[in-house]
N, C-alpha and C. Protein backbone atom coordinates (compact mmCIF):
# COMPACT_ATOMS: atom_id res chain seq x y z
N UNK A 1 81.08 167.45 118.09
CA UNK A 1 81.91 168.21 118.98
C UNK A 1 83.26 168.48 118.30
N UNK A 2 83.35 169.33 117.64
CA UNK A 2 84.80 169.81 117.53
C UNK A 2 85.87 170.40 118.29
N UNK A 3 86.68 171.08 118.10
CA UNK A 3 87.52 171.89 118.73
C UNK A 3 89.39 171.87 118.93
N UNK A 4 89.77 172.32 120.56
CA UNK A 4 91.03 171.64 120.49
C UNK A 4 91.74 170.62 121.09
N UNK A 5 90.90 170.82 122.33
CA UNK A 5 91.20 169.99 123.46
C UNK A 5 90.62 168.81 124.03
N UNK A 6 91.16 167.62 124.15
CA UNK A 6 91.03 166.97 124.41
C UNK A 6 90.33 166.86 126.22
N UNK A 7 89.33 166.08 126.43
CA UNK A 7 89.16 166.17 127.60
C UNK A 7 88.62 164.49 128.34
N UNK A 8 88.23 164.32 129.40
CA UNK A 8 87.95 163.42 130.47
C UNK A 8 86.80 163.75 131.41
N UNK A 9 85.59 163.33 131.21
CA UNK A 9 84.56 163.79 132.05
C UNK A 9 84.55 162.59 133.37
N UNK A 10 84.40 163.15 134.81
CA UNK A 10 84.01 161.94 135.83
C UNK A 10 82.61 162.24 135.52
N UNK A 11 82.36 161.37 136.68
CA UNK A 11 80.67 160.27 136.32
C UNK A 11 79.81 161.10 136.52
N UNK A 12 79.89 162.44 137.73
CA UNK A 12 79.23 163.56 137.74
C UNK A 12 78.91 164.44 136.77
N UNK A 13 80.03 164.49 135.38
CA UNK A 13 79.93 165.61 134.79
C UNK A 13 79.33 165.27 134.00
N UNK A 14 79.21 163.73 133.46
CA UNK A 14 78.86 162.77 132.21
C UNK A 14 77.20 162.68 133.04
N UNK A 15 76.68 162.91 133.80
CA UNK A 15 75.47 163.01 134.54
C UNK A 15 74.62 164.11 133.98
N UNK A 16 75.61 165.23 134.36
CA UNK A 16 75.20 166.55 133.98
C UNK A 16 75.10 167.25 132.62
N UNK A 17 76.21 166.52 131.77
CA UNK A 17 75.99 166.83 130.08
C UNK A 17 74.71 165.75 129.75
N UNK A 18 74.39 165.08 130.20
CA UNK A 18 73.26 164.14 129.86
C UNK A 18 71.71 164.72 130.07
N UNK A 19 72.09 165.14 130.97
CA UNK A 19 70.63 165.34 131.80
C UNK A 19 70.34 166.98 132.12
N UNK A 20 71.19 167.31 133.06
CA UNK A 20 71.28 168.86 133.21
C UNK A 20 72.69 169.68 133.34
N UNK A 21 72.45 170.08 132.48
CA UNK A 21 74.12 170.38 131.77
C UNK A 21 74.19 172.23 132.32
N UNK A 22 72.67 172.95 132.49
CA UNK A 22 72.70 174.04 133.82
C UNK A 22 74.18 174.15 135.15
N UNK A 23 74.22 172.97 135.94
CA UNK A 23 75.00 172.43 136.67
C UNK A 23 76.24 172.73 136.15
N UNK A 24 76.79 172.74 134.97
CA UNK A 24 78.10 172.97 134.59
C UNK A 24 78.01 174.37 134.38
N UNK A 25 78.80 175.15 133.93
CA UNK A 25 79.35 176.61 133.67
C UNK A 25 79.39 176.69 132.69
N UNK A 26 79.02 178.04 131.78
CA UNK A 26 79.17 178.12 129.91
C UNK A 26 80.62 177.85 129.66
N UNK A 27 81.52 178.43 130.35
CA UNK A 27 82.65 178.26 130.07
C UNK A 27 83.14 176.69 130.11
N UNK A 28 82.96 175.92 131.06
CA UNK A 28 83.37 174.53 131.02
C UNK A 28 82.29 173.56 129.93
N UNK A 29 80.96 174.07 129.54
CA UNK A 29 80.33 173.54 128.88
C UNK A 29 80.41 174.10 127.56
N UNK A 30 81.16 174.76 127.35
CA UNK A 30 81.54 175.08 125.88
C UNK A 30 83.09 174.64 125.49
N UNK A 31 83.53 174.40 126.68
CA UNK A 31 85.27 173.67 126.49
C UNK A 31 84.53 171.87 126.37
N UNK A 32 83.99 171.30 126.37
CA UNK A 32 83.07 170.27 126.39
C UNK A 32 82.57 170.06 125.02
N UNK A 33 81.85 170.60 124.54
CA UNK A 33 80.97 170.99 123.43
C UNK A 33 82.46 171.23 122.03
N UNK A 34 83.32 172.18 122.54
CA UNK A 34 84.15 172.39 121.61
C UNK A 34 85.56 171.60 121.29
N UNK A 35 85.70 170.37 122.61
CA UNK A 35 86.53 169.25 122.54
C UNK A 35 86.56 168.78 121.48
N UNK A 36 87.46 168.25 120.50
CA UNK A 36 87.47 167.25 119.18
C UNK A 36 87.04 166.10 119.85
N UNK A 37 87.37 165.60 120.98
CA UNK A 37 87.07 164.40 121.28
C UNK A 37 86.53 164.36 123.10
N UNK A 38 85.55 163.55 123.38
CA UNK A 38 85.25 163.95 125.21
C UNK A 38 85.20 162.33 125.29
N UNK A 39 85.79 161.92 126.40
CA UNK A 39 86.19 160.72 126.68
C UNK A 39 85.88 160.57 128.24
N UNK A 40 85.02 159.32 128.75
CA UNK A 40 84.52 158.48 129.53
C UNK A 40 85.05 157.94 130.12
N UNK A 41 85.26 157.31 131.15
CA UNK A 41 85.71 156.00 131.52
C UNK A 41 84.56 155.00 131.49
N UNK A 42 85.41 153.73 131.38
CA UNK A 42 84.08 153.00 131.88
C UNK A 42 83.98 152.48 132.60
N UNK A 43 84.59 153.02 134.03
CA UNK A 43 84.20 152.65 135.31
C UNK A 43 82.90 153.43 135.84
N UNK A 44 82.61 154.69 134.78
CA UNK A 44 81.25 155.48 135.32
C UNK A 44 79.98 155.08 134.87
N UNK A 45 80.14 154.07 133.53
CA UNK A 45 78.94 152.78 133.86
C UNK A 45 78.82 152.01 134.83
N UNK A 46 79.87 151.70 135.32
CA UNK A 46 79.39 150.99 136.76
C UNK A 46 79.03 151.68 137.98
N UNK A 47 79.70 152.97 138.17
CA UNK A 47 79.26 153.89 138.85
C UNK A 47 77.63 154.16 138.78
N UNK A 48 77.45 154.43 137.80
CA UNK A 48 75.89 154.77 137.06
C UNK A 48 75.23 153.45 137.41
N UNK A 49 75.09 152.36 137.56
CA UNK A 49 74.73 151.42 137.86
C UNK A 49 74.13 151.16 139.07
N UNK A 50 75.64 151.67 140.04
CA UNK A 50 75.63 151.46 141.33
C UNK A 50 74.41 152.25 142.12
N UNK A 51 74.60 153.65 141.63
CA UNK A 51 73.74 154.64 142.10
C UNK A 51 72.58 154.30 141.28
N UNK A 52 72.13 153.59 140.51
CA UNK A 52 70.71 153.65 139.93
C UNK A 52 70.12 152.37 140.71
N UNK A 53 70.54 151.25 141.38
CA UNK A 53 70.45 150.17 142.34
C UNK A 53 70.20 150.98 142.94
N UNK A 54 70.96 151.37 144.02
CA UNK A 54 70.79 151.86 145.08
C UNK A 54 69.69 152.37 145.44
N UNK A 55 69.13 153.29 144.26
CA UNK A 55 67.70 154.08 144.27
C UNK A 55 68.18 155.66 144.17
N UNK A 56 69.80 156.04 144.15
CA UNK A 56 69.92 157.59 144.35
C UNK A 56 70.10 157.89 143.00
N UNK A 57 69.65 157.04 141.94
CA UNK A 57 69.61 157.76 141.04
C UNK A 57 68.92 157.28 139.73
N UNK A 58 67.60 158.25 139.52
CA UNK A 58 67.02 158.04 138.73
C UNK A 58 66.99 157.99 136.63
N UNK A 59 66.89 156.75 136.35
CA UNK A 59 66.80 157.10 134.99
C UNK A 59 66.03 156.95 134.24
N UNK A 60 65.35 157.08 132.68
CA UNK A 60 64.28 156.51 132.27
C UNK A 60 64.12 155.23 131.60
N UNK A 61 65.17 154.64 131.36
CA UNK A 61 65.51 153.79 131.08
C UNK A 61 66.89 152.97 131.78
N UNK A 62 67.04 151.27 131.88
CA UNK A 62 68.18 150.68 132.47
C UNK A 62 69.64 151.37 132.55
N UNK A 63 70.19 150.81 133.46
CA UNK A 63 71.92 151.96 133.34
C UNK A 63 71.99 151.32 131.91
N UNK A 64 72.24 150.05 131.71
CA UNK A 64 72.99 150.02 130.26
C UNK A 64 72.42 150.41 129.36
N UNK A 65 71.13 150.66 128.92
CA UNK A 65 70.79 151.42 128.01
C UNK A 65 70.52 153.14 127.68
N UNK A 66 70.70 153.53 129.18
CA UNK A 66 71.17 155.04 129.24
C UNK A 66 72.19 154.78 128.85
N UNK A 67 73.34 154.45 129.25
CA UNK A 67 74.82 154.73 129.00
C UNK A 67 75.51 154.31 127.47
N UNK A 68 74.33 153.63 127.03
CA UNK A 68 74.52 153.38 125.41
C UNK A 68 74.14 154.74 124.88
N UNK A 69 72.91 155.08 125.14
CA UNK A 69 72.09 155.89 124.29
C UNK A 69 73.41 157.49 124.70
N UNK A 70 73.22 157.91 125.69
CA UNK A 70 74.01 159.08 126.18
C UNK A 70 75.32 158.99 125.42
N UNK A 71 76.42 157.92 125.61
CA UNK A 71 77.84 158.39 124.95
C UNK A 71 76.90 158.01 123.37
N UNK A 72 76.59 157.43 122.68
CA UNK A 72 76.23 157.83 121.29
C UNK A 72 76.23 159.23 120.91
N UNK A 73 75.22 159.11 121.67
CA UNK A 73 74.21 160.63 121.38
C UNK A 73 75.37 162.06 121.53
N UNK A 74 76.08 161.92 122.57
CA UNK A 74 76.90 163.40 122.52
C UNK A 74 78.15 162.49 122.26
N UNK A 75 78.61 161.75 121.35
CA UNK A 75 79.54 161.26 120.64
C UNK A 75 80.99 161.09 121.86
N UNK A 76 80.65 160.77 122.89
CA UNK A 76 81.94 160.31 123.74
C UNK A 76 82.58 158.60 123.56
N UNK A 77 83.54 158.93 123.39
CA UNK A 77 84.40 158.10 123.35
C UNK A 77 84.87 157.29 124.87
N UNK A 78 84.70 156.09 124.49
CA UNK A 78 85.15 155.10 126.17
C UNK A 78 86.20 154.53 126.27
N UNK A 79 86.70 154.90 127.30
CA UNK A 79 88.18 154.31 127.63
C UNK A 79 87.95 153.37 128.74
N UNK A 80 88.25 151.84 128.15
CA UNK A 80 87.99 150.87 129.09
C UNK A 80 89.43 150.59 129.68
N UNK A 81 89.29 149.62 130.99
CA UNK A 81 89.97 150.01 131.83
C UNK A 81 90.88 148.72 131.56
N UNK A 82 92.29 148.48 131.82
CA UNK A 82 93.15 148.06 131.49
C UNK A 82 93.96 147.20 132.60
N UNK A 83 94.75 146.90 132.74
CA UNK A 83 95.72 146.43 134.15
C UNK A 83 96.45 147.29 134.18
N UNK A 84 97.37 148.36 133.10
CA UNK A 84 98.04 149.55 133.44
C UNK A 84 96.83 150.05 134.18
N UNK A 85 96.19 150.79 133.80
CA UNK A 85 95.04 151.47 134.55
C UNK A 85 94.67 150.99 136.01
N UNK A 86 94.19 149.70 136.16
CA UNK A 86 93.89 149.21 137.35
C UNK A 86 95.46 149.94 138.35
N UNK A 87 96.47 149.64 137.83
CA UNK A 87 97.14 149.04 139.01
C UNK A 87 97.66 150.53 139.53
N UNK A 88 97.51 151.53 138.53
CA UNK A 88 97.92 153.15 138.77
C UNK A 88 97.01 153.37 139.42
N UNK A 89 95.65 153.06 139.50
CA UNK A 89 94.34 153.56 141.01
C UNK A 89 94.86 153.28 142.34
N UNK A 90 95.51 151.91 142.15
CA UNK A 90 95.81 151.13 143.33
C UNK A 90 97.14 151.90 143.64
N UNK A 91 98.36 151.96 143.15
CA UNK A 91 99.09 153.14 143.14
C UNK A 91 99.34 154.39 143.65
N UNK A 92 97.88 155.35 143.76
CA UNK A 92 97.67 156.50 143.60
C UNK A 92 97.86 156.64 145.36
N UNK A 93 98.10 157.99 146.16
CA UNK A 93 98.34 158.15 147.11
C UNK A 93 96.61 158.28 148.26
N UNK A 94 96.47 157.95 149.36
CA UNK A 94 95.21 157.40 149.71
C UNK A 94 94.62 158.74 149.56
N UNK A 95 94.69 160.17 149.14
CA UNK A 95 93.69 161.54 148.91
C UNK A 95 92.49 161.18 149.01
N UNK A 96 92.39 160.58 148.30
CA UNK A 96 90.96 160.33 147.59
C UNK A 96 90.17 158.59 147.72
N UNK A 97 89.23 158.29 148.60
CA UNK A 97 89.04 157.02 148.82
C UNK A 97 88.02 156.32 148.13
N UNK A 98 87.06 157.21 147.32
CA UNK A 98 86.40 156.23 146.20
C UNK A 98 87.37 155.51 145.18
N UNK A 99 86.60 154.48 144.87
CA UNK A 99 87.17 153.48 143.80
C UNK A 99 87.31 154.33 142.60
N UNK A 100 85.95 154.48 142.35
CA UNK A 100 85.69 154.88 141.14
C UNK A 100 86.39 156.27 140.48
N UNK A 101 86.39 157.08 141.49
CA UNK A 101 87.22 158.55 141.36
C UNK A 101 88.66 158.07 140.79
N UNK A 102 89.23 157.12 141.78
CA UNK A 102 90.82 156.85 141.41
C UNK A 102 91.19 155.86 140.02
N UNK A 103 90.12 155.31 139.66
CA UNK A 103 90.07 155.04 138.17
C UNK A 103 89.88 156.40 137.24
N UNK A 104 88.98 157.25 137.60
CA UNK A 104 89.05 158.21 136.80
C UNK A 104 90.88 158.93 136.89
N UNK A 105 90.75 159.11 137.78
CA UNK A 105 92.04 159.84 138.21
C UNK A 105 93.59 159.74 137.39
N UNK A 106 93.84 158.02 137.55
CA UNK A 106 94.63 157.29 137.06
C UNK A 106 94.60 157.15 136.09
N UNK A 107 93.51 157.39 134.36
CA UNK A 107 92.65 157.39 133.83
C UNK A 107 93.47 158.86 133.10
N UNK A 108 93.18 159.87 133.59
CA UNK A 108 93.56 161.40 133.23
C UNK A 108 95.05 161.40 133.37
N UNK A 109 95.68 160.91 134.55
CA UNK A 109 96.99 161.15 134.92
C UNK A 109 97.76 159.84 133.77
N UNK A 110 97.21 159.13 133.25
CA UNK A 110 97.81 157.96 131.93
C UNK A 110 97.58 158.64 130.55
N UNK A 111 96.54 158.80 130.66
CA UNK A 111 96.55 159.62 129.12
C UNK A 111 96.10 161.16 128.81
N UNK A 112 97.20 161.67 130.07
CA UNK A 112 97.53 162.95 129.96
C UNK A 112 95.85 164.04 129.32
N UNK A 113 95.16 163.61 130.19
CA UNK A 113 93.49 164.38 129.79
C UNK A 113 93.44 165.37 131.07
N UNK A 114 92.78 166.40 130.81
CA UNK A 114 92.06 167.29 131.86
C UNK A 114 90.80 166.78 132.46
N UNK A 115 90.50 166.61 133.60
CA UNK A 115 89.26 165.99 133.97
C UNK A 115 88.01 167.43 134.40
N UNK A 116 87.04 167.04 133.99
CA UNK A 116 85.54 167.93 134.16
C UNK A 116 85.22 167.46 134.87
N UNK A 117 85.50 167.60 136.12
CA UNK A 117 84.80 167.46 137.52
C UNK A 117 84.49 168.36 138.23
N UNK A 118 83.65 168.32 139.67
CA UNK A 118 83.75 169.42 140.51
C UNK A 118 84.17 169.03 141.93
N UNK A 119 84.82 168.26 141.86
CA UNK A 119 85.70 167.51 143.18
C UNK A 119 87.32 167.87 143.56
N UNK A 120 87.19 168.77 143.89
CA UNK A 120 88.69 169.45 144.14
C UNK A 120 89.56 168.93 144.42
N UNK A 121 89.34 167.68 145.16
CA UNK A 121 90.49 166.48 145.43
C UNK A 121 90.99 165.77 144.22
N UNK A 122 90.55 166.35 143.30
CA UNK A 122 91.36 165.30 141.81
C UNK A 122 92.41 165.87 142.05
N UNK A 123 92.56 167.61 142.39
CA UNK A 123 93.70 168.29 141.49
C UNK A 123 94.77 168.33 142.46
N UNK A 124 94.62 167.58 143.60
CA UNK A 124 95.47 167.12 144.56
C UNK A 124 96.55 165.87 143.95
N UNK A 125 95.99 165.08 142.87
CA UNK A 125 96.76 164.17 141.99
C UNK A 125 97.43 164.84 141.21
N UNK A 126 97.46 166.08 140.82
CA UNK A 126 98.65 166.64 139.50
C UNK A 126 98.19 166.89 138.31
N UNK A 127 96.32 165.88 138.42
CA UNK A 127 95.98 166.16 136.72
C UNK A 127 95.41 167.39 137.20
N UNK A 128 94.86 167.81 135.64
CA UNK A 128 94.07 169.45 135.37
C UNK A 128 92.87 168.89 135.60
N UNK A 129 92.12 169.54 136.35
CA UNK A 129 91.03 170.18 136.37
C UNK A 129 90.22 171.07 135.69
N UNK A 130 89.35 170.59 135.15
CA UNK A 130 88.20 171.47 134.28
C UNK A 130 87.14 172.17 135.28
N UNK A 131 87.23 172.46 136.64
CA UNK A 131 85.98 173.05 136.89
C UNK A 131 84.71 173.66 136.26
């Protein structure tokens, strides 16, 4: 993945470059593709986890070994989560009431990334939005 921009995928979009990347737009999937660098959290392994327990979401293999094989494979970079990080989710104004979103959130709004989501309530926090 080359390019210029730096970016931040939530757990949806890191779903969709994995599996069915249709779901995204040429335009946001070529700002993706043409990133020097596409960066994770890794609260969306646990996310991915959660929903593969649950049963709403199918994989062919365990979460942890999808989520190995996938950031390899399209070369994303993981940003694990920190106590700065933690405590800016906790921080963040109640918009948005998943956990996991406000790690992403806090996540983009710390190290100044655009997030590839399709949840309109991110851009209620101030970061960019990649629709």
């Amino acid at each position: 993945m080359g390019g210029n921009r730096l970016i931040l995928l939530d757990t949806c979009a890191l779903l969709w470059v994995a599996s069915d990347p249709h779901k995204i737009s040429p335009g946001v999937l070529e700002k993706i593709y043409n990133s020097p660098v596409v960066y994770v959290s890794a609260i969306s392994a646990f996310e991915i986890g959660l929903k593969y327990k649950s049963g709403k979401l199918i994989l062919p293999v365990r979460p942890e070994t999808w989520f190995e094989e996938i950031v390899n494979h399209h070369s994303i970079s993981l940003i694990n989560l920190d106590a700065s990080l933690c405590l800016k989710a906790v921080e963040l104004p109640p918009i948005h009431k998943d956990p996991c979103d406000r790690f992403i959130i806090a996540t983009g709004l710390e190290r100044g990334l655009p997030i590839v989501t399709a949840d309109s309530r991110f851009s209620s926090y101030g970061v960019q939005v990649i629709m």
